[in-house]
Protein backbone atom coordinates (compact mmCIF):
# COMPACT_ATOMS: atom_id res chain seq x y z
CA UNK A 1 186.69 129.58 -14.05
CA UNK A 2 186.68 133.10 -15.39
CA UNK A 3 182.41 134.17 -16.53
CA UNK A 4 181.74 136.33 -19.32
CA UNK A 5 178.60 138.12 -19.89
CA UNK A 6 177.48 138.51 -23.50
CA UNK A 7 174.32 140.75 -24.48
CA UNK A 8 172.44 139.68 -27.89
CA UNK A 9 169.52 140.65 -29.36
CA UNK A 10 166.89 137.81 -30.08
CA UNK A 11 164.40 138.34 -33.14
CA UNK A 12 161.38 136.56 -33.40
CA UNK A 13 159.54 136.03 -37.05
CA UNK A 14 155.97 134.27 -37.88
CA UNK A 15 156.22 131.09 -39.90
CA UNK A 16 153.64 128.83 -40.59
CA UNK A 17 151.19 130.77 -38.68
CA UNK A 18 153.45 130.66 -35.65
CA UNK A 19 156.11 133.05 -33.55
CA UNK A 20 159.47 131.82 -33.94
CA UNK A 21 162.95 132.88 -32.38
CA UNK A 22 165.09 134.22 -36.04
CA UNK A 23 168.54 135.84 -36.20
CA UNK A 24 170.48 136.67 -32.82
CA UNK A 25 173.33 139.67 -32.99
CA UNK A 26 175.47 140.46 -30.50
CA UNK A 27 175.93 143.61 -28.86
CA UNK A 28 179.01 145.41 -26.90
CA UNK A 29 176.94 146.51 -24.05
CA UNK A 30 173.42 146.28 -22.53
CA UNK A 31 171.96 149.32 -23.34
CA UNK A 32 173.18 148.50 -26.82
CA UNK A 33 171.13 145.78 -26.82
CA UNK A 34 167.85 147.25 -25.54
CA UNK A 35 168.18 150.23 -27.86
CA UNK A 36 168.96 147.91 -30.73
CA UNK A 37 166.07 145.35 -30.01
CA UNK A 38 163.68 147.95 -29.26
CA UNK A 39 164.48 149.42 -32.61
CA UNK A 40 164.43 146.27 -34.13
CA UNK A 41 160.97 145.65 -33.21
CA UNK A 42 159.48 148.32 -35.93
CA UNK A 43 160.90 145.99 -38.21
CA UNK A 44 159.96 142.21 -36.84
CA UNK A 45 157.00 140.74 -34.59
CA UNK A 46 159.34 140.65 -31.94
CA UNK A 47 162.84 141.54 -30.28
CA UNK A 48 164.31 140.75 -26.73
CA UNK A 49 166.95 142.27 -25.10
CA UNK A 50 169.11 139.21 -23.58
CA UNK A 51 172.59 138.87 -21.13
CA UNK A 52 173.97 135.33 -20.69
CA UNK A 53 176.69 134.62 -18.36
CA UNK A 54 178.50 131.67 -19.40
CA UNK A 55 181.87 130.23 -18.29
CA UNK A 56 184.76 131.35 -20.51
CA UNK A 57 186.84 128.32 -20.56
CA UNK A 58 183.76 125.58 -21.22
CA UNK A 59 181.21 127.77 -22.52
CA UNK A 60 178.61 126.32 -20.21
CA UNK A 61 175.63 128.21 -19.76
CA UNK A 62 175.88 130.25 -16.03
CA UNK A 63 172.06 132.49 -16.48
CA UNK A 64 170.35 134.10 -19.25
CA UNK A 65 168.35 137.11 -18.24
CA UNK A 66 165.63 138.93 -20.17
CA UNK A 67 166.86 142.73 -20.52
CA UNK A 68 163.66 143.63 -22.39
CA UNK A 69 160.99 142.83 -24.84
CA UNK A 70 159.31 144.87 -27.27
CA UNK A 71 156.63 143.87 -29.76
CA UNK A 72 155.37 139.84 -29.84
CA UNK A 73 157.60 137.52 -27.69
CA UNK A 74 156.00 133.77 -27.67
CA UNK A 75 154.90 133.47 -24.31
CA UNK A 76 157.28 130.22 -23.23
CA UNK A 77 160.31 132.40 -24.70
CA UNK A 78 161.38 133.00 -20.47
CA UNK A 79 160.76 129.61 -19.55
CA UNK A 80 163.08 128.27 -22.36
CA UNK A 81 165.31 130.48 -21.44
CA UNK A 82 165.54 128.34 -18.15
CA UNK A 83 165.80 124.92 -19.37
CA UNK A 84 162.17 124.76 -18.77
């Protein structure tokens, strides 16, 4: 069971009134992904900054951690991130 971390960058967008997640892009590394959501953010509501570790093989989910946020992030956005 080999794990693989990925790092993405999570937008977030208004519609109907509301803060939803949008596009995702991946990035190599995690500072790539904080610099590229935090610059994201002067063009969106929101950004975060994530890392998943997921199995390589099955592609089940291992963890998902919050790198950073910058700019509006609905509130519930960690607690998904859980299963929660």
């Amino acid at each position: 069971m080999a794990m693989k971390s990925t790092f993405l960058v999570q937008t977030f967008v208004i519609k109907r009134k509301r803060l939803v997640p949008g596009d995702r892009e991946v990035s190599p590394t995690e500072s790539g992904a904080l610099k590229k959501a935090e610059a994201m953010a002067g063009r969106m509501p929101g950004t975060a900054a994530l890392k998943v570790v997921a199995d390589d093989e099955t592609g089940e989910l291992e963890a998902a951690t919050i790198l950073g946020q910058f700019g509006e992030v609905p509130e519930d956005f960690a607690e998904s991130l859980q299963g929660g």
